[in-house]
N, C-alpha and C. Protein backbone atom coordinates (compact mmCIF):
# COMPACT_ATOMS: atom_id res chain seq x y z
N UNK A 1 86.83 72.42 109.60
CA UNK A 1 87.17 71.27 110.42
C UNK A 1 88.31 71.59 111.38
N UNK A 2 89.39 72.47 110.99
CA UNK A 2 90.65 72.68 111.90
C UNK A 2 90.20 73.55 113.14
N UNK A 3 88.82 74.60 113.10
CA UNK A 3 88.42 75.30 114.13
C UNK A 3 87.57 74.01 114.68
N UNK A 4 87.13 73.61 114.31
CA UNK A 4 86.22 72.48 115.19
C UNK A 4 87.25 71.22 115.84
N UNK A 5 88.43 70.99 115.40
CA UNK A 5 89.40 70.00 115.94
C UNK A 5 89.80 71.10 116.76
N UNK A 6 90.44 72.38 116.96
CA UNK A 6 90.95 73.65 118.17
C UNK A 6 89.90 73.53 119.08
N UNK A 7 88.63 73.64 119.03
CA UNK A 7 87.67 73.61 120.00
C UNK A 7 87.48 72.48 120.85
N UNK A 8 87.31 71.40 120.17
CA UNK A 8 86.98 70.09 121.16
C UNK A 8 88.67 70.18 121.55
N UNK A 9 89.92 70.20 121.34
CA UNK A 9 90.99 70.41 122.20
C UNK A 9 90.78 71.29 123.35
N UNK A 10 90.08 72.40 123.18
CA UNK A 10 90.09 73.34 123.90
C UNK A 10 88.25 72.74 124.70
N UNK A 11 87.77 72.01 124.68
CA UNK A 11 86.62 71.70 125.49
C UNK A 11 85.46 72.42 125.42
N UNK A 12 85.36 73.37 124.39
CA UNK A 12 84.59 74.48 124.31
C UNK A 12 83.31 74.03 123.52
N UNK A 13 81.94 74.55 123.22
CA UNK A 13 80.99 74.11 122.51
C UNK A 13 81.61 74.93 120.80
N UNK A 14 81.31 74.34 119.65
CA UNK A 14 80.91 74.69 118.74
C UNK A 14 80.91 75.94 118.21
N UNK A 15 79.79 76.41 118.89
CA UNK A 15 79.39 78.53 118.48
C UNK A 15 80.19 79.20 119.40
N UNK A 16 81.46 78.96 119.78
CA UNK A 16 82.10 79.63 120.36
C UNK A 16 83.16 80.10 119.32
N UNK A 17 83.47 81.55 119.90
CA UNK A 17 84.23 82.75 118.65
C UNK A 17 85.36 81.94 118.56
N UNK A 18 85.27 81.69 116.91
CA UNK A 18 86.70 81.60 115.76
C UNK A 18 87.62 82.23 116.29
N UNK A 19 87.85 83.55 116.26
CA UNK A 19 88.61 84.74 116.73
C UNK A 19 89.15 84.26 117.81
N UNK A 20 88.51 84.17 118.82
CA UNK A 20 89.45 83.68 120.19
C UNK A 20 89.95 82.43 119.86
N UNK A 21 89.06 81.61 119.68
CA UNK A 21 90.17 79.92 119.21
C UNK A 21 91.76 80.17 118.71
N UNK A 22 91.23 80.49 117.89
CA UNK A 22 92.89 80.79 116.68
C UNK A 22 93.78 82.31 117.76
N UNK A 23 93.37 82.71 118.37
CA UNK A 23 94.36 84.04 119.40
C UNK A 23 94.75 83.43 120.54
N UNK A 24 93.91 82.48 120.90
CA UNK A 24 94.78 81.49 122.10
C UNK A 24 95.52 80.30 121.69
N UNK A 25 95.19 79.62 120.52
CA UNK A 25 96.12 79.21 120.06
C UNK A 25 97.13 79.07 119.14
N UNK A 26 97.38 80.48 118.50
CA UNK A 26 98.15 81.17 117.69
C UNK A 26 98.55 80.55 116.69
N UNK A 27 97.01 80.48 116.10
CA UNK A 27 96.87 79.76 114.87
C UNK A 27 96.08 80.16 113.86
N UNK A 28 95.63 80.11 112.85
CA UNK A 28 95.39 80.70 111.61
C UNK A 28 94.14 80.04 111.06
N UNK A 29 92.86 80.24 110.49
CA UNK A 29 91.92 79.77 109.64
C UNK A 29 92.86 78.82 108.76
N UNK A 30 92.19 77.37 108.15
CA UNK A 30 92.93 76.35 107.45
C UNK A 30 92.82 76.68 106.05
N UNK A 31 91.91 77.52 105.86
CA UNK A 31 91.86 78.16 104.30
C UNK A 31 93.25 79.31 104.19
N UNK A 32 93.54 80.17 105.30
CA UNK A 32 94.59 81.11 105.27
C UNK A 32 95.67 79.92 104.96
N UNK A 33 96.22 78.76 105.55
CA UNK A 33 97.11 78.33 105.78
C UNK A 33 97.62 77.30 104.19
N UNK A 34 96.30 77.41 103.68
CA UNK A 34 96.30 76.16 102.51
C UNK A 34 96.79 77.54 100.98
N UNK A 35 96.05 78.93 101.87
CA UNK A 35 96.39 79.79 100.27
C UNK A 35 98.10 80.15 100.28
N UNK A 36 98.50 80.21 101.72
CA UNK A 36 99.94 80.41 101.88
C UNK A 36 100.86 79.18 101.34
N UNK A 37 100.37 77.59 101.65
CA UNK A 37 101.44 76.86 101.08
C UNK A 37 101.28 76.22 99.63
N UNK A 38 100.02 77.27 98.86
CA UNK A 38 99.87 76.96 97.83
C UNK A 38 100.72 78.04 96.97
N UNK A 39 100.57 79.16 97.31
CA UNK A 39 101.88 79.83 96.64
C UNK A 39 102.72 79.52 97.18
N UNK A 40 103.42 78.84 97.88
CA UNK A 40 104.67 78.13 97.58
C UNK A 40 105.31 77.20 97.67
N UNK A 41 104.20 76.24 96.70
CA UNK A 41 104.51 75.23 96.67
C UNK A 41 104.95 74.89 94.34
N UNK A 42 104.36 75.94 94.17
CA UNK A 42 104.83 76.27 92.97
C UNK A 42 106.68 76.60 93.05
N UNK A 43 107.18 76.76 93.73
CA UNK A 43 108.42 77.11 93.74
C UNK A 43 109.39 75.90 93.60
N UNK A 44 109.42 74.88 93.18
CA UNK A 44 110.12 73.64 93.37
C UNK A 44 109.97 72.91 92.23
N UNK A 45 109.06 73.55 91.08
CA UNK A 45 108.58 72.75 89.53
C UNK A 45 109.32 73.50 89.00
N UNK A 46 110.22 72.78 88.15
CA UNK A 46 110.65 73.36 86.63
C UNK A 46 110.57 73.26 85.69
N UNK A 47 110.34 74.23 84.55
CA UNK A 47 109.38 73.40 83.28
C UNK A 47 110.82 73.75 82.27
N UNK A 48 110.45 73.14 81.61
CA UNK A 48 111.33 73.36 79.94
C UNK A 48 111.42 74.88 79.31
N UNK A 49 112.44 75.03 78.41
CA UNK A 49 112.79 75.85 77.80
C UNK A 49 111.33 76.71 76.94
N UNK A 50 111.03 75.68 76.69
CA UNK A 50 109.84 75.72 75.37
C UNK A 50 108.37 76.97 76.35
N UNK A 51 108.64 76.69 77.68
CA UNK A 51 107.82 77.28 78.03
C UNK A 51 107.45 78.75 78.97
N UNK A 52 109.05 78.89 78.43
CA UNK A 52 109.09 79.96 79.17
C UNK A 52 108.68 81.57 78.62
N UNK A 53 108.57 82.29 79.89
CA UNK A 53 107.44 83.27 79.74
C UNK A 53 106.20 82.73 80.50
N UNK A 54 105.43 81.56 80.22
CA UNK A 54 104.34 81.36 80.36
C UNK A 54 104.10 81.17 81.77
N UNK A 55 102.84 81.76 82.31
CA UNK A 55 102.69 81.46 84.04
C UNK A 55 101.85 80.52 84.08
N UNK A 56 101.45 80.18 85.50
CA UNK A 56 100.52 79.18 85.93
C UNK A 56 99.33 79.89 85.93
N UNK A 57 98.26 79.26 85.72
CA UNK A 57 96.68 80.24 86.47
C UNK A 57 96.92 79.63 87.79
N UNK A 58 96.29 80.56 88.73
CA UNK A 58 96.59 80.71 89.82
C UNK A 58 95.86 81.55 90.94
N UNK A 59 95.46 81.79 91.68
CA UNK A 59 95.29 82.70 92.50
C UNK A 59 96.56 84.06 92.26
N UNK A 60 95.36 85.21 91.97
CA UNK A 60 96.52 86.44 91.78
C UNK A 60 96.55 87.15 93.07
N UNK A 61 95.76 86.87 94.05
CA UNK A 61 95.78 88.22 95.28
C UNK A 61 96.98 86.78 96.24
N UNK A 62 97.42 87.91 96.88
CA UNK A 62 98.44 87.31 97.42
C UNK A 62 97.85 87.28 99.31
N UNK A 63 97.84 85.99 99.71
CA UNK A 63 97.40 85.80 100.49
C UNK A 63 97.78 87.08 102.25
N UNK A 64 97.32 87.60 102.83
CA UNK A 64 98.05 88.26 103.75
C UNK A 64 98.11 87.82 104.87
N UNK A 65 98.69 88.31 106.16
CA UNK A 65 98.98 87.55 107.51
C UNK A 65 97.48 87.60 108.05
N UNK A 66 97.38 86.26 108.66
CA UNK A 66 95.97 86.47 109.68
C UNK A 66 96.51 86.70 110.65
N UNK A 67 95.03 88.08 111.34
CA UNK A 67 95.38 88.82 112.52
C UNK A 67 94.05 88.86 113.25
N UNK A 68 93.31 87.72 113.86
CA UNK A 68 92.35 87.45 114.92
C UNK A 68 91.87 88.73 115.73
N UNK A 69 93.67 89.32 116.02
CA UNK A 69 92.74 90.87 117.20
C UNK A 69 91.69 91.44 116.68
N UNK A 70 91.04 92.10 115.22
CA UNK A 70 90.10 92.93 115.37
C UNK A 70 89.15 92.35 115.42
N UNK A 71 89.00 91.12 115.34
CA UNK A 71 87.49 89.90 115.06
C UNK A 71 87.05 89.62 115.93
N UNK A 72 88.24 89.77 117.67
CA UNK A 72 87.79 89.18 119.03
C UNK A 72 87.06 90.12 119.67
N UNK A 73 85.91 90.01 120.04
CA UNK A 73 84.48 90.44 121.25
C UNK A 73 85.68 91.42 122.42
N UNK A 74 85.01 92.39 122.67
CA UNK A 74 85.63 93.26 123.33
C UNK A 74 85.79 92.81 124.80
N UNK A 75 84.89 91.91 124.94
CA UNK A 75 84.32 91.40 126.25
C UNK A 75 85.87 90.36 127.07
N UNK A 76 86.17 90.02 125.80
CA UNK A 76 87.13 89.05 126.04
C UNK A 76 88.25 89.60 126.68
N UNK A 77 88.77 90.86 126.84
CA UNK A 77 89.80 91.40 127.17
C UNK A 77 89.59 91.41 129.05
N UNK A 78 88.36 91.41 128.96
CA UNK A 78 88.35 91.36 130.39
C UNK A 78 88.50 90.03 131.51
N UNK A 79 88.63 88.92 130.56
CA UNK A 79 88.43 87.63 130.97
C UNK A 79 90.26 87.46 131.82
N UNK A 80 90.53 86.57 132.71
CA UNK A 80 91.88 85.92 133.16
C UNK A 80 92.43 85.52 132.04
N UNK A 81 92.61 85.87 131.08
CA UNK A 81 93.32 85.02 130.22
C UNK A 81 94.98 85.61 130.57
N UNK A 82 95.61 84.75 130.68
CA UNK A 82 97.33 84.86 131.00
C UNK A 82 98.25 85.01 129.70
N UNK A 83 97.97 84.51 128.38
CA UNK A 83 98.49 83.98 127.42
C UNK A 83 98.89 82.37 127.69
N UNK A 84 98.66 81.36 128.21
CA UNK A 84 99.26 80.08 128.12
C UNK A 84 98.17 79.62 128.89
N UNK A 85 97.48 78.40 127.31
CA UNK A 85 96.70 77.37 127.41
C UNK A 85 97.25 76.30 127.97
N UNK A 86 96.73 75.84 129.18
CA UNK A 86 97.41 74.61 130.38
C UNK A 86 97.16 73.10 129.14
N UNK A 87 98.21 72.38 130.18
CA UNK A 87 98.48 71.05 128.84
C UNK A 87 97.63 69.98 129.88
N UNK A 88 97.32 69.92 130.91
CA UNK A 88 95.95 69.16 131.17
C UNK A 88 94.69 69.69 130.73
N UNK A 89 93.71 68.36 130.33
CA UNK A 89 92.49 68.70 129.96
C UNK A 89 91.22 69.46 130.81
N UNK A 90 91.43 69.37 131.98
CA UNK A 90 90.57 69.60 132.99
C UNK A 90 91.41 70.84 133.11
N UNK A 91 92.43 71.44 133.01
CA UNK A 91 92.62 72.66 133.60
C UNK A 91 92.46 73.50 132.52
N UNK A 92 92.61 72.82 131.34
CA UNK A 92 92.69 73.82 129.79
C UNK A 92 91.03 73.91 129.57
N UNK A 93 89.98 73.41 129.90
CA UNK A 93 88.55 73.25 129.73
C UNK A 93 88.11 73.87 130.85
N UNK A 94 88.73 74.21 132.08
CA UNK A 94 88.41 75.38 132.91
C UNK A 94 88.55 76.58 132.88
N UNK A 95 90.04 76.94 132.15
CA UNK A 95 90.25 78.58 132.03
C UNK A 95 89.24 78.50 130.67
N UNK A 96 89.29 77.62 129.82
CA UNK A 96 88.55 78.23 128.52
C UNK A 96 86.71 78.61 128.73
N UNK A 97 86.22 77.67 129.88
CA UNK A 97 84.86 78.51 129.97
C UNK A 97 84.98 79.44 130.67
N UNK A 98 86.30 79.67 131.27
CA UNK A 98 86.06 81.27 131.77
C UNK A 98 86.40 82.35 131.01
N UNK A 99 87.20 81.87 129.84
CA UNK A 99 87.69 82.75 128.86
C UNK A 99 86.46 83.00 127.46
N UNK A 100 85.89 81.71 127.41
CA UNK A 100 84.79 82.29 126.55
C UNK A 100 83.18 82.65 127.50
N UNK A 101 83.07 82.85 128.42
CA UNK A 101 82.26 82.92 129.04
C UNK A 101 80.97 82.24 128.97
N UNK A 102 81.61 80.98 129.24
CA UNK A 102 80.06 79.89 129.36
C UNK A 102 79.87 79.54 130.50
N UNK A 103 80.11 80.35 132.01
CA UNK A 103 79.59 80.61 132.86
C UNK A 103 78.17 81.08 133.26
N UNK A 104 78.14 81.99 131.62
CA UNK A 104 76.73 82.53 131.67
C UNK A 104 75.58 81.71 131.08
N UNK A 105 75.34 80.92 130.93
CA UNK A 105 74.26 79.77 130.67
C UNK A 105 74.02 79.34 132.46
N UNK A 106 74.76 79.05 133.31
CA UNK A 106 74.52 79.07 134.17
C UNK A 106 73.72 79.83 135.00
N UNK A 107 74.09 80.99 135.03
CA UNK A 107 73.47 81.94 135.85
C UNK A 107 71.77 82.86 134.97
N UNK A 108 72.14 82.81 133.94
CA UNK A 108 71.19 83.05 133.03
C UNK A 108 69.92 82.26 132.99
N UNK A 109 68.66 83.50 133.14
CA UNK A 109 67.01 82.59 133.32
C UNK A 109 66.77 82.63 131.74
N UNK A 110 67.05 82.93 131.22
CA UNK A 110 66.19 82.76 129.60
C UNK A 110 67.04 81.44 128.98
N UNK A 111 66.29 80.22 128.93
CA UNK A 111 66.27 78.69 128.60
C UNK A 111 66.76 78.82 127.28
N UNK A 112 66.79 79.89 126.47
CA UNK A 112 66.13 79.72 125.12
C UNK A 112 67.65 79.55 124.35
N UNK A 113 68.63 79.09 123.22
CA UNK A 113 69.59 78.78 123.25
C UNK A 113 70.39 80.26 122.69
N UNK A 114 71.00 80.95 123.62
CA UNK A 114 71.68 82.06 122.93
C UNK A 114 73.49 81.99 122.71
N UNK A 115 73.78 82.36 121.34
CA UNK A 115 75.55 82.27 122.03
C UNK A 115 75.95 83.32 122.28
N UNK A 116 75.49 84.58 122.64
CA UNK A 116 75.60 85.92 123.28
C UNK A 116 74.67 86.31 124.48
N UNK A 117 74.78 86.98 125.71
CA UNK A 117 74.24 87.86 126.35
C UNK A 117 73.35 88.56 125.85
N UNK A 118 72.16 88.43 125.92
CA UNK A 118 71.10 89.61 124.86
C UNK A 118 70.28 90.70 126.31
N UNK A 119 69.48 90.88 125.63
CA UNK A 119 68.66 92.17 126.32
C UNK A 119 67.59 90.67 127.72
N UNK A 120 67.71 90.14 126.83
CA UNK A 120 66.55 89.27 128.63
C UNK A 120 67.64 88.50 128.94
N UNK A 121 68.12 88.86 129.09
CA UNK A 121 69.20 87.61 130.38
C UNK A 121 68.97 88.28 131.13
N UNK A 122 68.51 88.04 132.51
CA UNK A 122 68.45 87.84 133.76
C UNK A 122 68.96 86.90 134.68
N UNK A 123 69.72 87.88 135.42
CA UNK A 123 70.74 86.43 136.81
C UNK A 123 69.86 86.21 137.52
N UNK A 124 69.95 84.90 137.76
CA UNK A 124 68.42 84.04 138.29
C UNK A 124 69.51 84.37 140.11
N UNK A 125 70.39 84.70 140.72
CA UNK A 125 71.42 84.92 141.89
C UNK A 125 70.33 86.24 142.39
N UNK A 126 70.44 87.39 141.27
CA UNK A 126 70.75 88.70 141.82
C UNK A 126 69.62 89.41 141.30
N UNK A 127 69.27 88.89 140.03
CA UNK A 127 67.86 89.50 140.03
C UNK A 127 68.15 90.83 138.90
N UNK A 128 69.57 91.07 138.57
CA UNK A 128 69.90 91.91 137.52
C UNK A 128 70.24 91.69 136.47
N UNK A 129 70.48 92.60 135.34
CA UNK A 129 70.38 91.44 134.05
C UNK A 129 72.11 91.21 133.48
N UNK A 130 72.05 90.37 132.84
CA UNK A 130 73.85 88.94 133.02
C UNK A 130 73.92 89.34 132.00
N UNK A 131 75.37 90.12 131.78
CA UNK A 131 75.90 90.63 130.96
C UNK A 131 77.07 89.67 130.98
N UNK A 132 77.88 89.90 129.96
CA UNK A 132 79.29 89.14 129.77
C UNK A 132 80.44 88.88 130.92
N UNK A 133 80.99 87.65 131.48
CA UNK A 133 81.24 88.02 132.65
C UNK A 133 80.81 88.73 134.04
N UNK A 134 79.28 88.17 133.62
CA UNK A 134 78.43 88.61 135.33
C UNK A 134 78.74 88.07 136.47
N UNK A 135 79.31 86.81 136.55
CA UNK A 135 80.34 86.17 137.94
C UNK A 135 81.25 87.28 138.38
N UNK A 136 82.00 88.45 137.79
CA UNK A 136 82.69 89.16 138.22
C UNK A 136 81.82 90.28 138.71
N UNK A 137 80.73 90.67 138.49
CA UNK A 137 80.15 91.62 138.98
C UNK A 137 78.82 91.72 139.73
N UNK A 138 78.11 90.05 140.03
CA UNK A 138 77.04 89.87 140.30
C UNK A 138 77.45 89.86 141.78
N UNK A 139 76.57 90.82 143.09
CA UNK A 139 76.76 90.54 144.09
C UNK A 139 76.65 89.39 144.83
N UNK A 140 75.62 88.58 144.67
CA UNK A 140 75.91 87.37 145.39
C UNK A 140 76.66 86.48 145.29
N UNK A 141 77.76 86.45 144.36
CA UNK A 141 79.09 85.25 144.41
C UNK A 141 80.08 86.39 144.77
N UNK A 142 80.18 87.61 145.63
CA UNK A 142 80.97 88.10 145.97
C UNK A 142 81.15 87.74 147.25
C-alpha cells in the first residue's frame, strides 16, 4: 500500500518500478521500515527479576539498510532526472513520465498492454523499433 500511496503522489500508473519510486523518493519498502521499528521497539519494556535471562521470540536476522540502486532498470540513468521531485502536481507528474518512461505507450504501435519495451515495439513517427527513451533518439521529434 505505501508503494501504491508514492505512486499516485508521484502520478505514475501502478506497474511502474518499485526501485525508482522509493530512489526518488528516498524511501524504503513498508515491510523494511516495520522490521526496523520492530526491533526497536522492544527496547522500552522491562520485565521483572524473575525473568531474567529469558528473550523474546522474535525475528533473529537483523533487518539491513534498503538500497534501491541495484533493483533500478539501467535505462533509468539516462532519463533528466535532477535528484528533486517538484512540489506541484502537474510539474511532479511531468518529470515522472519522463523519468519512468511512459512516453513510450505513445509512440509505440503494439496496442497490446506492455510495462517494458519488448522486441515489437515499433515507433509509429519513424518507422524504427522504440526502445526505452525513443523521444531522445527518434528522428522525427528532433
Amino acid at each position: 500500500m505505501f508503494s501504491k500511496f508514492l505512486k499516485r503522489y508521484l502520478g505514475v500508473n501502478y506497474h511502474a518500478s518499485n526501485s525508482i519510486t522509493h530512489f526518488i523518493t528516498n524511501t524504503a519498502p513498508l515491510s523494511t521500515i516495520l522490521k526496523t521499528l520492530y526491533d526497536n521497539s522492544f527496547s522500552s519494556l522491562s520485565f521483572p527479576t524473575c525473568l531474567h535471562g529469558i528473550q523474546l521470540s522474535r525475528c533473529d536476522n537483523t533487518p539491513e539498510q534498503y538500497d534501491p540502486i541495484p533493483q533500478i532498470p539501467t535505462h533509468f540513468w539516462r532519463s533528466s532526472y535532477s535528484g528533486i521531485v517538484p512540489v506541484y502536481s502537474r510539474s511532479r507528474k511531468q518529470m515522472c513520465r519522463e523519468i519512468y518512461d511512459l512516453h513510450h505507450f505513445e509512440m509505440c504501435t503494439n496496442q497490446r498492454f506492455h510495462p517494458k519495451p519488448e522486441t515489437t515495439c515499433t515507433c509509429w513517427l519513424c518507422g524504427e523499433h522504440a526502445t526505452n527513451y525513443h523521444q531522445y533518439f527518434c528522428p522525427e521529434l528532433q
